[in-house]
C-alpha atoms as a PDB file:
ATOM      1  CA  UNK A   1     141.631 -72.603  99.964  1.00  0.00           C
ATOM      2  CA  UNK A   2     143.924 -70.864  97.658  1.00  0.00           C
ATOM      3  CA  UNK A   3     147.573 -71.057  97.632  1.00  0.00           C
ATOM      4  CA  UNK A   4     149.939 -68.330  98.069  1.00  0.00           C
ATOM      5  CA  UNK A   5     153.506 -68.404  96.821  1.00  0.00           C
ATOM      6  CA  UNK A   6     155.936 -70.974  97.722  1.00  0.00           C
ATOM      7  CA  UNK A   7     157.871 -70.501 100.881  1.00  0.00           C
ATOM      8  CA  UNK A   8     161.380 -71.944 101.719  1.00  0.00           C
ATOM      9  CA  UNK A   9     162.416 -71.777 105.394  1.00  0.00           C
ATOM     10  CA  UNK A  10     165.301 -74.267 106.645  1.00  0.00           C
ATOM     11  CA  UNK A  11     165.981 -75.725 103.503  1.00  0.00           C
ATOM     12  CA  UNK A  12     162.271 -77.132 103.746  1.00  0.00           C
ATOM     13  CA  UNK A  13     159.375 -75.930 100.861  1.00  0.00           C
ATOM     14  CA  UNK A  14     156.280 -75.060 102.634  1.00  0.00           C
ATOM     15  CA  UNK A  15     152.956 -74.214 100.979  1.00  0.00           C
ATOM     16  CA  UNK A  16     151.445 -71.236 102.563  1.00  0.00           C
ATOM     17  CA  UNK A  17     147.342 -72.306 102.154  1.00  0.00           C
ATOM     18  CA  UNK A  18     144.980 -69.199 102.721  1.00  0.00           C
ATOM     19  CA  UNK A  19     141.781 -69.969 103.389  1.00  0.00           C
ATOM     20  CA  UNK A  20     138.876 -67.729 101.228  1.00  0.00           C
ATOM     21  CA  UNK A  21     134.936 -67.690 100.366  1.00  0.00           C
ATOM     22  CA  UNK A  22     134.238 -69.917  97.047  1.00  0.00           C
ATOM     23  CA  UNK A  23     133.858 -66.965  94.439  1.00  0.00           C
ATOM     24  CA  UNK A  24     133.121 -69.655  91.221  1.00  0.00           C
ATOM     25  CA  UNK A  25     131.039 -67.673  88.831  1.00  0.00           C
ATOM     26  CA  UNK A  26     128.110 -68.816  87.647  1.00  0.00           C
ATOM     27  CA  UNK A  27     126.808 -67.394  84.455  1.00  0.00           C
ATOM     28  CA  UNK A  28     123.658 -68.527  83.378  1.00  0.00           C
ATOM     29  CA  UNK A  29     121.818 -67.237  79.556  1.00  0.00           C
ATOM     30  CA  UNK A  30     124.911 -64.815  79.815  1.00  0.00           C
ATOM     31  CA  UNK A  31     123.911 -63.344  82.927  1.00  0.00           C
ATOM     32  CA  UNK A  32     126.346 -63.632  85.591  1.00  0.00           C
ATOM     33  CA  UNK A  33     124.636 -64.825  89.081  1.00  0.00           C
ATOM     34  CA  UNK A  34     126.122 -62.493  91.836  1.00  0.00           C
ATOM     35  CA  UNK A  35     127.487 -63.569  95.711  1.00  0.00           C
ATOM     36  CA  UNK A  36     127.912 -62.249  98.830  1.00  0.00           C
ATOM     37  CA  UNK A  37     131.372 -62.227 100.972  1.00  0.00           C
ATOM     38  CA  UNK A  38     129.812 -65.917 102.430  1.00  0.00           C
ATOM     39  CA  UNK A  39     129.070 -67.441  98.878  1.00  0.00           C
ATOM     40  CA  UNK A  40     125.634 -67.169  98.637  1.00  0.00           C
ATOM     41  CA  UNK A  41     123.757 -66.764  95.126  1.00  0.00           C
ATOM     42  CA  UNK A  42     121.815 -64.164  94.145  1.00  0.00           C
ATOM     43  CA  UNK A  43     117.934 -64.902  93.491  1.00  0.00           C
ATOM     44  CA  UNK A  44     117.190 -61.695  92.182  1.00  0.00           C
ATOM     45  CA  UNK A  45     119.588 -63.016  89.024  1.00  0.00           C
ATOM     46  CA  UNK A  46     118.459 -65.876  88.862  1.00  0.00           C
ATOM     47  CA  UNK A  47     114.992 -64.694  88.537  1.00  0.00           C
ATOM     48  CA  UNK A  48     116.405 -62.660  85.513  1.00  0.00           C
ATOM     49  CA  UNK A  49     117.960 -65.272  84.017  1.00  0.00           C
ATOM     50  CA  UNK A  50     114.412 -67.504  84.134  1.00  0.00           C
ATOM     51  CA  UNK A  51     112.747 -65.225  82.255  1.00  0.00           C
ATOM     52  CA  UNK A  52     111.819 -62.455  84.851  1.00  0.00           C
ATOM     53  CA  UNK A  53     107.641 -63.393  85.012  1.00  0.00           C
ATOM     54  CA  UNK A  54     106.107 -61.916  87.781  1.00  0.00           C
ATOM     55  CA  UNK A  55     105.050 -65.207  89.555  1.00  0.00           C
ATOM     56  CA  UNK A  56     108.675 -65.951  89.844  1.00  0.00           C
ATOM     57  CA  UNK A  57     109.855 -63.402  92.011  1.00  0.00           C
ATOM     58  CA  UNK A  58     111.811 -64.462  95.029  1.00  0.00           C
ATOM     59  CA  UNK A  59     109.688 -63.107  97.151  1.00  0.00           C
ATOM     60  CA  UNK A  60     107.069 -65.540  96.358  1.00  0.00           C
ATOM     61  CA  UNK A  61     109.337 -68.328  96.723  1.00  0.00           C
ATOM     62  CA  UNK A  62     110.665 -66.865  99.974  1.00  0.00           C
ATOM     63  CA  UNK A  63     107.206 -66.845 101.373  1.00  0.00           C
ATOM     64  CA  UNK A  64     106.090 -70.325 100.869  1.00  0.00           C
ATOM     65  CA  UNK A  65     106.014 -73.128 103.542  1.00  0.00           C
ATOM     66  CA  UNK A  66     108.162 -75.482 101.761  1.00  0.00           C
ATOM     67  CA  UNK A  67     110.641 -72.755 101.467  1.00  0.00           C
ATOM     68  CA  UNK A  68     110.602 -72.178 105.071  1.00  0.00           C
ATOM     69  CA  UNK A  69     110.374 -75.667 105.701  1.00  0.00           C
ATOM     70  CA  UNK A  70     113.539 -76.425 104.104  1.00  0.00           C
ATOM     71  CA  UNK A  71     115.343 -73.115 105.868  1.00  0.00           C
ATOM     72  CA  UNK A  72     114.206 -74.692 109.004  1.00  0.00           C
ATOM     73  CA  UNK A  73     115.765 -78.230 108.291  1.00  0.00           C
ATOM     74  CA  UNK A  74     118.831 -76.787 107.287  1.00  0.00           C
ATOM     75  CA  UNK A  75     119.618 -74.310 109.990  1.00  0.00           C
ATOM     76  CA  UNK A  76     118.518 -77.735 112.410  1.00  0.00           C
ATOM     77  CA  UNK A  77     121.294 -79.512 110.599  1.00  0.00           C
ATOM     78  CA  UNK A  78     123.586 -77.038 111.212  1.00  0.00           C
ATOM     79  CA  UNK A  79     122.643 -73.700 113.486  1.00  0.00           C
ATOM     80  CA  UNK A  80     125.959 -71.788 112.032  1.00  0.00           C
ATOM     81  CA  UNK A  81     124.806 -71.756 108.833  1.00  0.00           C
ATOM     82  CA  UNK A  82     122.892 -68.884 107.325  1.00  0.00           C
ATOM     83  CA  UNK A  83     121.071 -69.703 104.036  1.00  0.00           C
ATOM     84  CA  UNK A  84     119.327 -66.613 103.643  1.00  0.00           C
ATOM     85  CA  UNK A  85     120.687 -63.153 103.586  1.00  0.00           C
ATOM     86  CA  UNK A  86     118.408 -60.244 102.450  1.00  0.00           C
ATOM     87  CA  UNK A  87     119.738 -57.073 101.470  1.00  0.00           C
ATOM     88  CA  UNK A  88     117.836 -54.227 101.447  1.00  0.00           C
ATOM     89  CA  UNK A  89     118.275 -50.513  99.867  1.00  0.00           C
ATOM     90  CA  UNK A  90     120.157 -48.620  96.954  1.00  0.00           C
ATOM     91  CA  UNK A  91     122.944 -50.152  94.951  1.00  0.00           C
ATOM     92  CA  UNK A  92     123.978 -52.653  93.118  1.00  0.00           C
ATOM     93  CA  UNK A  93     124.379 -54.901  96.158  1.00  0.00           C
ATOM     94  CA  UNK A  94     121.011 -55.615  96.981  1.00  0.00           C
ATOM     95  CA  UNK A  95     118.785 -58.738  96.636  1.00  0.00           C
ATOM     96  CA  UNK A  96     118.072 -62.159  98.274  1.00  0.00           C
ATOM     97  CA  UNK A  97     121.304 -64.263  98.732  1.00  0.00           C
ATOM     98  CA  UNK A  98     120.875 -68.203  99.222  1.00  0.00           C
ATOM     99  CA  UNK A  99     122.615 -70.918  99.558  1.00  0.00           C
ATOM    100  CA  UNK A 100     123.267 -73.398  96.838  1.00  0.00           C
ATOM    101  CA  UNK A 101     120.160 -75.938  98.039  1.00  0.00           C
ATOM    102  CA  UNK A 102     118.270 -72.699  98.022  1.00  0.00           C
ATOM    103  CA  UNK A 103     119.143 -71.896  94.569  1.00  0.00           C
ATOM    104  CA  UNK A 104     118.256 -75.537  93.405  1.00  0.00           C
ATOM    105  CA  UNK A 105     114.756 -75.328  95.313  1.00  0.00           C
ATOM    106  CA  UNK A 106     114.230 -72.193  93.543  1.00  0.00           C
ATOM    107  CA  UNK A 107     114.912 -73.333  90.140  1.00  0.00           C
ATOM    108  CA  UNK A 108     112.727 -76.119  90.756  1.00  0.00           C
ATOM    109  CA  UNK A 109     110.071 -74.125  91.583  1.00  0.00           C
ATOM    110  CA  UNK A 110     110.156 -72.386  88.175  1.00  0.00           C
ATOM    111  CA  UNK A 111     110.376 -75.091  86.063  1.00  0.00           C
ATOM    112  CA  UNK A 112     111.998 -78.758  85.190  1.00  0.00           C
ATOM    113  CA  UNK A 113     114.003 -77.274  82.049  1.00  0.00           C
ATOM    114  CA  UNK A 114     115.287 -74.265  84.531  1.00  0.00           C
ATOM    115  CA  UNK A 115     116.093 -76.696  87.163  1.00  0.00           C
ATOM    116  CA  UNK A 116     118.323 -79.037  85.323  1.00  0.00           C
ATOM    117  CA  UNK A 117     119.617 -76.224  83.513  1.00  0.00           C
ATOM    118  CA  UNK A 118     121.104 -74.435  86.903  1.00  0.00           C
ATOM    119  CA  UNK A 119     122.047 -78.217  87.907  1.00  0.00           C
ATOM    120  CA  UNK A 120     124.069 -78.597  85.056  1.00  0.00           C
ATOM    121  CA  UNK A 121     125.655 -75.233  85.445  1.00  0.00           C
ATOM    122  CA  UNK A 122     126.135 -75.429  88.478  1.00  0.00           C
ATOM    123  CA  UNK A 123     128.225 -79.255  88.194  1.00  0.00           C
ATOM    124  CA  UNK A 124     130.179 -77.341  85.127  1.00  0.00           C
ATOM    125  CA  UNK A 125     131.377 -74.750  86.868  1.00  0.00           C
ATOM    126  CA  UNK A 126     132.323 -77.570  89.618  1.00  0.00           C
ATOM    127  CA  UNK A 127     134.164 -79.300  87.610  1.00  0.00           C
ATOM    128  CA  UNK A 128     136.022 -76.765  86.194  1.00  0.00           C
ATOM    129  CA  UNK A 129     137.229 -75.449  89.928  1.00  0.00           C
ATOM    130  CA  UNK A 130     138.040 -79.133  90.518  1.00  0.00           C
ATOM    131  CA  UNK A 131     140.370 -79.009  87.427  1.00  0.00           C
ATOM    132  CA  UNK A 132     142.155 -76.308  88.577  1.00  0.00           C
ATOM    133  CA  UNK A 133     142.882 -76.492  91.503  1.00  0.00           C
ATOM    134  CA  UNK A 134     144.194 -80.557  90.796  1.00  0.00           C
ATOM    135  CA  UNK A 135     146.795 -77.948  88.064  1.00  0.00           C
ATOM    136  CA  UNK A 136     147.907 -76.123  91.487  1.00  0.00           C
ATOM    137  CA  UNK A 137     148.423 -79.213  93.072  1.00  0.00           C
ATOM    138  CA  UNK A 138     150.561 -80.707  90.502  1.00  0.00           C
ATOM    139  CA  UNK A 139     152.775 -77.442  90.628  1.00  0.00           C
ATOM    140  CA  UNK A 140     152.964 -77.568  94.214  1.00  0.00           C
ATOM    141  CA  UNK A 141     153.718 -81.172  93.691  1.00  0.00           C
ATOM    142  CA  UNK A 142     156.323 -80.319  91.166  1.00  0.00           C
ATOM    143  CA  UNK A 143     157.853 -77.820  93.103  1.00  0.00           C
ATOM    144  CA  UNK A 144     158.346 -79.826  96.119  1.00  0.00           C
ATOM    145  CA  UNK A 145     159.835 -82.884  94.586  1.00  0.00           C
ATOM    146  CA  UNK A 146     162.434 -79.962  92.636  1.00  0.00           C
ATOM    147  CA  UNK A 147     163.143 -79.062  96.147  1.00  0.00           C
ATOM    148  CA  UNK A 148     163.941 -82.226  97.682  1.00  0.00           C
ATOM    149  CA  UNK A 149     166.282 -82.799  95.338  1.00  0.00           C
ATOM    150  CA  UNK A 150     168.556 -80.032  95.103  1.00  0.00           C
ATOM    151  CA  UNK A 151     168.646 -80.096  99.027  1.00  0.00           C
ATOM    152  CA  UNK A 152     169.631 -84.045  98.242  1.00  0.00           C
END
């Protein structure tokens, strides 16, 4: 959710909250891991970032049963969700998109050091996101309790 500006109707501060797509960017060995417009992460980088070896395409790690097996569980958990989107043609939009479990499976998959290494990138960049948005809270805060008391 992010929050627009501040608005005061009837002597009353109300918080306008817009809801939007997380867009946290993840960078990993410099390379910065691309999403789609529903937050999905882009294999395609993250095979880049690993090291780009041929056995670690994401096509290979798209085709396996336990890969499958663990789309399947997940769209059984919850048939709205769609953790794989596949874009295909020119430009610099194209690639395998997954969700986050996706990406961890993946990472796995290549290796133990890659794996805790998107883990712990992944829990950074949470952690920063958390931090701010606890800062735009505390204005918000700030700025309601400023209202309330000139309208005291």
């Amino acid at each position: 959710m992010a929050l627009s500006k501040p608005v005061e109707q009837m002597g009353i501060l109300l918080i306008a909250v817009t809801p939007s797509i997380p867009t946290q960017v993840i960078t990993i060995d410099s390379l910065t891991i691309r999403q789609d417009d529903a937050g999905r992460y882009c294999l395609n980088d993250l095979h880049k970032a690993a090291g780009r070896e041929a056995k670690h395409q994401p096509a290979f790690f798209m085709r396996r049963e336990e890969t499958a097996v663990l789309v399947n569980e997940m769209i059984c958990e919850n048939a709205d969700l769609n953790p794989v989107n596949r874009v295909i043609g020119k430009g610099k939009g194209q690639g395998t998109y997954v969700c986050k479990e996706l990406v961890y499976a993946y990472a796995m998959w290549i290796s133990p050091k890659f794996h805790l290494y998107v883990i712990r990138t992944f829990h950074r960049v949470q952690m920063e996101e958390r931090q701010r948005l606890e800062q735009k809270i505390a204005t918000a805060q700030t700025l309601i309790a400023c209202t309330l008391e000139q309208s005291a």
